[in-house]
Protein backbone atom coordinates (compact mmCIF):
# COMPACT_ATOMS: atom_id res chain seq x y z
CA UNK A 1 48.89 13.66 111.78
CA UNK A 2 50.41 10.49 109.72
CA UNK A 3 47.87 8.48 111.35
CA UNK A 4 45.31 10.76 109.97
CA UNK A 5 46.20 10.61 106.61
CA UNK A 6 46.76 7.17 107.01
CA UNK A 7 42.96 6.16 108.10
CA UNK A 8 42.23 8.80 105.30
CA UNK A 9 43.56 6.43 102.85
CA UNK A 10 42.55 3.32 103.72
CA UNK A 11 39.04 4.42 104.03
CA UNK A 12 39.13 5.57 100.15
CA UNK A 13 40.79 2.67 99.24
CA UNK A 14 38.11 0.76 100.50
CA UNK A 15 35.19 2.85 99.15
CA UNK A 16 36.93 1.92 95.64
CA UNK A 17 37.29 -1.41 95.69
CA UNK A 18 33.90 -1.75 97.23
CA UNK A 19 32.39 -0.08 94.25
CA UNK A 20 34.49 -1.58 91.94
CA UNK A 21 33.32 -5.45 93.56
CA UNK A 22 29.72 -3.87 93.10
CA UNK A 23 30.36 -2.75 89.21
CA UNK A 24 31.93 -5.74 88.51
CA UNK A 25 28.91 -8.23 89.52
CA UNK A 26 26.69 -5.72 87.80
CA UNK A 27 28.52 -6.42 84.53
CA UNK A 28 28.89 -9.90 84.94
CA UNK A 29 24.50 -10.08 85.29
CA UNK A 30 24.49 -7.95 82.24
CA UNK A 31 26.65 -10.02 80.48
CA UNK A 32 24.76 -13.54 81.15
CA UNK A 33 21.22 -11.99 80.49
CA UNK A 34 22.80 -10.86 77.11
CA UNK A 35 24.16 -14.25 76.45
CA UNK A 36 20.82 -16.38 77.51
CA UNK A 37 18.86 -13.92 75.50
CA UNK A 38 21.53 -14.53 72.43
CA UNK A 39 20.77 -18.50 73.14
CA UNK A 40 17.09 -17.79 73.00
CA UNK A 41 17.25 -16.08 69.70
CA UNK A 42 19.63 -18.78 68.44
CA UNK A 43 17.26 -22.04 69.42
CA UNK A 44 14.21 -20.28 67.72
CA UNK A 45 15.65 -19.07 64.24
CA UNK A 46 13.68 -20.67 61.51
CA UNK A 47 10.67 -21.17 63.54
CA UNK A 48 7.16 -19.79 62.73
CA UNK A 49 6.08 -16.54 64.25
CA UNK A 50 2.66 -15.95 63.65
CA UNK A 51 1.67 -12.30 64.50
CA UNK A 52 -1.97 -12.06 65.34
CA UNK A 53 -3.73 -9.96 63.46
CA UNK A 54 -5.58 -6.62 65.02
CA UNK A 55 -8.91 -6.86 62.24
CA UNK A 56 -11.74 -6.62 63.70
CA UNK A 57 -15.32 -8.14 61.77
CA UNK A 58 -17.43 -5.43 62.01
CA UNK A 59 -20.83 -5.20 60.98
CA UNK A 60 -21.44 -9.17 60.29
CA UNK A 61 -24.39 -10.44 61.31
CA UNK A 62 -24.16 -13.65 63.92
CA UNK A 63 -26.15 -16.77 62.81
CA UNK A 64 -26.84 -19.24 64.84
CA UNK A 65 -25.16 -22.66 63.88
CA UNK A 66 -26.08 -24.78 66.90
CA UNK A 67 -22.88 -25.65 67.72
CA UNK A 68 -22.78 -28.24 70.75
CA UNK A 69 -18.72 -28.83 71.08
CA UNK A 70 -17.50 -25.58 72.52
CA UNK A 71 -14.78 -24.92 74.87
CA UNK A 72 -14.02 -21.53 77.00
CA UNK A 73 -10.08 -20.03 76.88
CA UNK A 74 -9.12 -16.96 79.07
CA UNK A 75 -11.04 -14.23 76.40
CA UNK A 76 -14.02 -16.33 74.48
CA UNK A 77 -15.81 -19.26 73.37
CA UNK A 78 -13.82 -21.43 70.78
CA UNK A 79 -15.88 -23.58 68.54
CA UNK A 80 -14.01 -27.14 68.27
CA UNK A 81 -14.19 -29.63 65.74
CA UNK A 82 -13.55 -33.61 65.08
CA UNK A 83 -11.64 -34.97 62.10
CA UNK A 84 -11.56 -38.12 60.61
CA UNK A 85 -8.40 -39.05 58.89
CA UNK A 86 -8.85 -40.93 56.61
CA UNK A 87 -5.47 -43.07 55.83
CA UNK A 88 -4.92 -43.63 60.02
CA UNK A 89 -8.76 -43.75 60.49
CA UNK A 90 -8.17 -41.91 63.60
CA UNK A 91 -10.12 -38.75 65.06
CA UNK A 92 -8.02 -35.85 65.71
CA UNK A 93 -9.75 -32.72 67.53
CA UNK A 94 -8.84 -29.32 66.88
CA UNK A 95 -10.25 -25.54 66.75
CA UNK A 96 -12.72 -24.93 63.72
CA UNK A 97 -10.05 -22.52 62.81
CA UNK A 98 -7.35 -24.64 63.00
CA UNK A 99 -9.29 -27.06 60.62
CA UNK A 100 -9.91 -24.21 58.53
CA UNK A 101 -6.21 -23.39 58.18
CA UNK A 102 -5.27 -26.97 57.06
CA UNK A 103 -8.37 -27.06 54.38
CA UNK A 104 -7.13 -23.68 52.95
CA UNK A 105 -3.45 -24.99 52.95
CA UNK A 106 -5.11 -28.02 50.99
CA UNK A 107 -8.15 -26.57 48.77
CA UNK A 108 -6.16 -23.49 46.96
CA UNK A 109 -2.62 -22.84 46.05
CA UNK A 110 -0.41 -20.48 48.85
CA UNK A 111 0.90 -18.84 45.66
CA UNK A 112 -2.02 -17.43 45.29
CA UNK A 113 -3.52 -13.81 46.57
CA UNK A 114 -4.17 -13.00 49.86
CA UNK A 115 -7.76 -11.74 49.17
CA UNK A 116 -8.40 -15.28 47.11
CA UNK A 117 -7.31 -16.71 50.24
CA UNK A 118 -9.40 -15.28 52.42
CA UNK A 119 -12.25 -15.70 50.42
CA UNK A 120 -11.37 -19.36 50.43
CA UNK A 121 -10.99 -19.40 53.68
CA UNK A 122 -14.75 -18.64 54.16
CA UNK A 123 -15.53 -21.02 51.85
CA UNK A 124 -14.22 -24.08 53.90
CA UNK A 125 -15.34 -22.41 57.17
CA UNK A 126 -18.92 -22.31 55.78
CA UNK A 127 -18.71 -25.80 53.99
CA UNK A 128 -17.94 -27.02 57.91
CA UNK A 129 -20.17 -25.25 59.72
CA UNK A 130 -23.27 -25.89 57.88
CA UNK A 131 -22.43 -29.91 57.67
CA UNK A 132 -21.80 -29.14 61.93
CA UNK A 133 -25.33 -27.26 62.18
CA UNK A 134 -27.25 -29.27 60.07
CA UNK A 135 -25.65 -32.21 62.62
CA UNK A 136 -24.25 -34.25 58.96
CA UNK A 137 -22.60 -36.62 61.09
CA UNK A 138 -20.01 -39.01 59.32
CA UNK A 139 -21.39 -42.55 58.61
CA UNK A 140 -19.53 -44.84 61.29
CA UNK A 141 -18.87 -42.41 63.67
CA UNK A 142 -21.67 -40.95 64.79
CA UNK A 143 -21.29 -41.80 68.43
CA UNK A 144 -18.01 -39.77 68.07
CA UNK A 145 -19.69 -36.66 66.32
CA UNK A 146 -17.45 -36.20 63.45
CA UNK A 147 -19.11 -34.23 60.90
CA UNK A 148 -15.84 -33.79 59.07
CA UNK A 149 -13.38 -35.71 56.88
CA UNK A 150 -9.81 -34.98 54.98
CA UNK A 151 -10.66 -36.83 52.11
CA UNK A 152 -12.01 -34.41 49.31
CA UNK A 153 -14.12 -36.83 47.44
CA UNK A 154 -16.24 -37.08 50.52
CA UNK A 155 -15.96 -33.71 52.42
CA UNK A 156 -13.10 -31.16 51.34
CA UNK A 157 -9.67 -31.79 51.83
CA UNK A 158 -7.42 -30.91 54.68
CA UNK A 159 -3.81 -31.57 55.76
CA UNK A 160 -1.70 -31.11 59.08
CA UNK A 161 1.58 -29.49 59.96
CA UNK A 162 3.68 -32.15 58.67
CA UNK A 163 1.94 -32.51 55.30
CA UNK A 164 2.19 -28.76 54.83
CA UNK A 165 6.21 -28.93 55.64
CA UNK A 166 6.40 -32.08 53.13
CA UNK A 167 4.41 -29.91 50.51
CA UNK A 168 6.15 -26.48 50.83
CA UNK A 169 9.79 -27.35 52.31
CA UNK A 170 11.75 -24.30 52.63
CA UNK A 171 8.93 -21.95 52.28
CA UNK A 172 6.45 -23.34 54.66
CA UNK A 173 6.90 -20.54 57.42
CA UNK A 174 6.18 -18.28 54.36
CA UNK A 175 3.42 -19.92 52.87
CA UNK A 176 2.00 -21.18 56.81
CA UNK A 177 1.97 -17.44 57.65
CA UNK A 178 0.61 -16.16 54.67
CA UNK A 179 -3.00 -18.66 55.43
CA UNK A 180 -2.75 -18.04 58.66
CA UNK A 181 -2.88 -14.62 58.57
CA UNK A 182 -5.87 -15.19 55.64
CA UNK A 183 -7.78 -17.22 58.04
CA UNK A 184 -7.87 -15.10 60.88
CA UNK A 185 -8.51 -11.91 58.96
CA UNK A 186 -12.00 -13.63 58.55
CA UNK A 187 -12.20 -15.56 61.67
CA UNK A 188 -15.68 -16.85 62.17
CA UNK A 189 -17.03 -15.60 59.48
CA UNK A 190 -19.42 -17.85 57.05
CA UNK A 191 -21.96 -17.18 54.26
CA UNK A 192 -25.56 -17.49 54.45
CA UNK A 193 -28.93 -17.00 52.22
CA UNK A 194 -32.06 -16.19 54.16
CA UNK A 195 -30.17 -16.73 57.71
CA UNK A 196 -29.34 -20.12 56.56
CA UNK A 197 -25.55 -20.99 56.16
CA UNK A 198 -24.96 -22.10 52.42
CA UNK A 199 -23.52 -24.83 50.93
CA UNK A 200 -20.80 -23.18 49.77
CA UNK A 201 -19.45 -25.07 46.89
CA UNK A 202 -16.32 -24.36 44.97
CA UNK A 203 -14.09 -25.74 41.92
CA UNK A 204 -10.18 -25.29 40.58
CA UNK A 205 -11.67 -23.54 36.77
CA UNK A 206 -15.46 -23.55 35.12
CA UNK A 207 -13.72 -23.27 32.02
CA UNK A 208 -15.07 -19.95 31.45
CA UNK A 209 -18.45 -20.41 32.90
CA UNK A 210 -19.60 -21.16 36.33
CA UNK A 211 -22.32 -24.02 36.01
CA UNK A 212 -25.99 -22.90 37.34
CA UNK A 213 -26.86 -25.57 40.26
CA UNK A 214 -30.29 -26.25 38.59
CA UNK A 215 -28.71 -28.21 35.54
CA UNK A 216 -26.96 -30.39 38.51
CA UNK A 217 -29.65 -30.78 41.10
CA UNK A 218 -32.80 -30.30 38.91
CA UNK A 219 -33.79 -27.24 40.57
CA UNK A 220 -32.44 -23.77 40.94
CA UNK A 221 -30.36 -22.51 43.77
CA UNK A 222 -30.68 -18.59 44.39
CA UNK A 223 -26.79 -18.18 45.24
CA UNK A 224 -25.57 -21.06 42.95
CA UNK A 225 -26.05 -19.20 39.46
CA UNK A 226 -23.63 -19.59 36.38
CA UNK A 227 -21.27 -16.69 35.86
CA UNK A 228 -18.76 -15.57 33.61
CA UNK A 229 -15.22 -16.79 34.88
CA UNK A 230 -12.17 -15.22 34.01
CA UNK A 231 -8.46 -15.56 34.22
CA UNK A 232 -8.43 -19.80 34.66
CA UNK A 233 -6.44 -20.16 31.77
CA UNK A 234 -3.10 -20.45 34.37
CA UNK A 235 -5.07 -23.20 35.90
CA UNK A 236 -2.33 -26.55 34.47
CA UNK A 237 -5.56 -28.72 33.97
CA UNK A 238 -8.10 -26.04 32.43
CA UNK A 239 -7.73 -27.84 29.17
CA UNK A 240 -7.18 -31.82 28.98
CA UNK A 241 -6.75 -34.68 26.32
CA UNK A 242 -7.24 -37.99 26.84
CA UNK A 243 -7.01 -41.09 24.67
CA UNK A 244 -8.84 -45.01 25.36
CA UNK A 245 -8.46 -47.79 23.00
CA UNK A 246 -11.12 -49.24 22.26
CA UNK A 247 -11.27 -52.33 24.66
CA UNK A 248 -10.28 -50.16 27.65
CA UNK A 249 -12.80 -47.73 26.64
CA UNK A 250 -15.80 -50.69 26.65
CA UNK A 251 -13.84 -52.72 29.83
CA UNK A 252 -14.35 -49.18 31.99
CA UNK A 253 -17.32 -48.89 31.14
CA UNK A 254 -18.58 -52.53 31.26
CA UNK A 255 -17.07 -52.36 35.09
CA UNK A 256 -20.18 -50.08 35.81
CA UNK A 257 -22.83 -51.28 33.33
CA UNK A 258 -22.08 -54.93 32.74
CA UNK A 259 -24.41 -55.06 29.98
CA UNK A 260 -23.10 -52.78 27.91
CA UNK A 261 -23.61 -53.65 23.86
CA UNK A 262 -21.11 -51.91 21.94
CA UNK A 263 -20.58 -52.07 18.42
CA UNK A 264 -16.53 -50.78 17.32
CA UNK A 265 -17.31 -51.11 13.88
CA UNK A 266 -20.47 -48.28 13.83
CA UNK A 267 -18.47 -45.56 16.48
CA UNK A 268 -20.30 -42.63 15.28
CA UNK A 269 -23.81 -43.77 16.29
CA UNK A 270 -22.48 -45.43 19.46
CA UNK A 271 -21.49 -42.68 21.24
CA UNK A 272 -23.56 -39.73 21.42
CA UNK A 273 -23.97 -36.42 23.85
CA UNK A 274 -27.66 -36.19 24.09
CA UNK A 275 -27.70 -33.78 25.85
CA UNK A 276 -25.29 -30.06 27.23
CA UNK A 277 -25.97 -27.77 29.83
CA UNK A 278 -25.87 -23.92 28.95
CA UNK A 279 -22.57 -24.31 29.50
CA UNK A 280 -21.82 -26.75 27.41
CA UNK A 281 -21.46 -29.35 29.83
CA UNK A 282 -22.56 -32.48 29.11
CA UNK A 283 -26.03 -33.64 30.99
CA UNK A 284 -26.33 -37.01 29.54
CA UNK A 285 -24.30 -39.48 27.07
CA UNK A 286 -25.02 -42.89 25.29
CA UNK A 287 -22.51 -45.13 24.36
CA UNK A 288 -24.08 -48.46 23.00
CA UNK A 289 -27.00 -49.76 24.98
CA UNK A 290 -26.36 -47.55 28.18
CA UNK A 291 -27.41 -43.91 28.84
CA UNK A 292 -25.57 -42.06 31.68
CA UNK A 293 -24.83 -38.25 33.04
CA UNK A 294 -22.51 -36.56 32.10
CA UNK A 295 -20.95 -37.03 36.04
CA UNK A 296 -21.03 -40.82 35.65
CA UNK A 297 -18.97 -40.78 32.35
CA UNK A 298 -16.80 -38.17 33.52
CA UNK A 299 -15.83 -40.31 36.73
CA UNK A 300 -15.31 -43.83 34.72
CA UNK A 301 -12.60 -42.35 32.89
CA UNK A 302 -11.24 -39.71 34.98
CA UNK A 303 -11.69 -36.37 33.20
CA UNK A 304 -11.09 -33.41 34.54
CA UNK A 305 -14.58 -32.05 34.15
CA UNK A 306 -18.22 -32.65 31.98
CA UNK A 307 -17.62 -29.78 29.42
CA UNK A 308 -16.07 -32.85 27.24
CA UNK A 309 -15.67 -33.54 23.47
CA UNK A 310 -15.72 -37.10 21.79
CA UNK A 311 -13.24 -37.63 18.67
CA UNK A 312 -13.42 -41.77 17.60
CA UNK A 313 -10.41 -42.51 15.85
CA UNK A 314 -9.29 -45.67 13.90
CA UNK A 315 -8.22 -47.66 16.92
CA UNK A 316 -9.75 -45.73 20.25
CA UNK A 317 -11.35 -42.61 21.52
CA UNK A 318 -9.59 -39.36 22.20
CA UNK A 319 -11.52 -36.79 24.44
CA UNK A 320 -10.94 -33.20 24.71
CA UNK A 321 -11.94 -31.59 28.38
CA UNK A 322 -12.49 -27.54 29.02
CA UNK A 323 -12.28 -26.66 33.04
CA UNK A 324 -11.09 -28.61 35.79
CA UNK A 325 -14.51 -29.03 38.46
CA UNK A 326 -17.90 -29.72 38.49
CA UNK A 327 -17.98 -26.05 37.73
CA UNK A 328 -20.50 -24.89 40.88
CA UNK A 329 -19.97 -22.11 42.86
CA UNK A 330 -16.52 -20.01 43.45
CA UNK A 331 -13.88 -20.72 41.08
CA UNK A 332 -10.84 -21.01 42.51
CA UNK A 333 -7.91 -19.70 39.77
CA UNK A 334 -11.17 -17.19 39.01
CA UNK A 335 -10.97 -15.78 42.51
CA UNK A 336 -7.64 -15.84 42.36
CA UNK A 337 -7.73 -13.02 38.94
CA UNK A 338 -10.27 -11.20 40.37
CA UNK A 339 -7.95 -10.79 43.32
CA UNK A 340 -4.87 -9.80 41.42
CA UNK A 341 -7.32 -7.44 39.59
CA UNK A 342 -7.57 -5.56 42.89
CA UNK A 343 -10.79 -7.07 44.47
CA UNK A 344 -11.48 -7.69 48.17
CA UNK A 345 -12.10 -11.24 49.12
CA UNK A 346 -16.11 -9.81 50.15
CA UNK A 347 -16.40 -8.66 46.21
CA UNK A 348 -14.98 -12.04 45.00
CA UNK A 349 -17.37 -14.16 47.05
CA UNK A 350 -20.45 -11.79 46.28
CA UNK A 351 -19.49 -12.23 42.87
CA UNK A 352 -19.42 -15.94 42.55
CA UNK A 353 -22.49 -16.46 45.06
CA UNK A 354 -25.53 -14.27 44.55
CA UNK A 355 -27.78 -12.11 47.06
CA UNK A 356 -25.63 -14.01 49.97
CA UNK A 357 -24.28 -11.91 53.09
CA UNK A 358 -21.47 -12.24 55.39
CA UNK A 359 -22.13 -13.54 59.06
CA UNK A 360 -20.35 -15.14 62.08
CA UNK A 361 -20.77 -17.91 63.80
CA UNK A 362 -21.62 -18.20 67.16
């Protein structure tokens, strides 16, 4: 009978400590999954998570943009693009929208709106695609096919991660997010005028008044008329002043017209605005012998746009400047009202560029 009870015993004891060996390596699993997943979520605090977004572009039409450099992922085609950067003079390749991100992060303020943003957004995606299907390859590096460029004064602007993180600092995975969210909202999308992609021009402030393209190019543009442009005054260069003495003011100028005759002592009749734009921007100037745009002036000394005023003092030339821009197409600090005043990026860009629709690449 002991050795009943006995056997009895043992047996238990070695159910429990069986199931307490098995309990104890299940806690110990738990325990390091916890702690690796802990280590996970410490190594990745601060960096940017970019959620992507569930719109969907319904009801754009597709146009055609004859894009040759495509490449296939697991879902779709992605259009890619070639950059030429300008300081390293090296190519970089990337996704259009990638490119599209760092011209936004470049072109507009993050500050601003989401809905200016986007609009923005399809701004610089249509400014690439139509230099891409219109094959506006970059002089010197054709055989390479770039089309595009980061410098502004050639294409439009763009900049990397790096430069965004040197701009921004602490708020770049705020202000990162916030573009790339803006970007793919309206991913693939362009703007086009008679199934044509447009050249889809743009400026910081018109100064009140978008310019109408025909003053510029000498003949009219359907979807690059002027328009009244509200809400720039935030923009820091909407108004400007600038000051030349008087041998500056003829040395600039003699850099570009070497035979420039200019007379100190008779200011009054040797500068002159011939001739403004509805706008008031100035179309052409003479100063002395020599008779240039209003473009060419504005470039030799630096202004911030052609709607310009000329005050000769005693001892130099002060100018006054209205809008910051050659004025055509979307304003920028514009869009950016309209936004705040509760339009949709569609409204803003229908606004700034007539009778145009809404399509996708393809």
């Amino acid at each position: 009978m002991k050795r009943k009870v006995m056997k009895r015993q043992v047996k238990k004891v070695f159910v429990v400590d069986r199931f307490l060996m098995v309990a104890t390596v299940v806690v110990l699993l738990f325990a390091n999954i916890l702690s690796n997943w802990t280590n996970y979520g410490k190594q990745n605090v601060g960096k940017t998570q970019i959620p992507v977004p569930a719109t969907k572009n319904r009801g754009s039409k597709v146009v055609s943009s004859n894009f040759e450099d495509k490449k296939s992922d697991s879902s779709k085609n992605q259009i890619y693009v070639n950059v030429l950067r300008k300081s390293t003079k090296k190519v970089e390749r990337m996704s259009l929208e990638e490119y599209v991100i760092g011209a936004v992060a470049a072109e507009m303020p993050a500050e601003f709106a989401t809905e200016a943003l986007k609009a923005q957004a399809i701004a610089c995606r249509t400014y690439a695609a139509r230099k891409i299907s219109k094959k506006m390859l970059h002089e010197g590096y054709e055989k390479q096919k770039v089309y595009l460029c980061d410098d502004y004064s050639h294409c439009q602007a763009y900049i990397d991660i790096n430069q965004m993180k040197q701009r921004w600092g602490k708020n770049f995975d705020k202000y990162y997010k916030k573009i790339y969210l803006a970007v793919m909202a309206t991913k693939g999308e362009v703007l086009a005028y008679n199934g044509e992609i447009i050249d889809s021009l743009f400026h910081a402030a018109s100064g009140g008044r978008t310019e109408d393209a025909k003053e510029v190019f000498g003949q009219s543009v359907p979807y690059l008329q002027s328009v009244v442009s509200r809400g720039e005054e935030a923009c820091p260069k909407f108004s400007g002043e600038f000051y030349f003495p008087y041998d500056e003011f003829v040395k600039r100028i003699k850099n570009f017209y070497p035979n420039l005759k200019f007379d100190t002592r008779k200011i009054s009749s040797q500068v002159k605005v011939l001739q403004r734009t509805n706008t008031q921007r100035v179309k052409t100037i003479k100063v002395g012998n020599v008779t240039m745009n209003g473009n060419e002036f504005r470039s030799i000394f630096g202004l911030y746009s052609t709607e310009f005023w000329i005050y000769p003092q005693q001892r130099g030339i002060e100018i006054k400047t209205k809008g910051y821009g050659h004025g055509l197409g979307m304003s920028q600090w514009g869009a950016n009202y309209l936004a705040r005043q509760g339009k949709n990026y569609k409204e803003i860009l229908f606004y700034y560029y007539k009778n145009v629709k809404i399509c996708r690449v393809k």
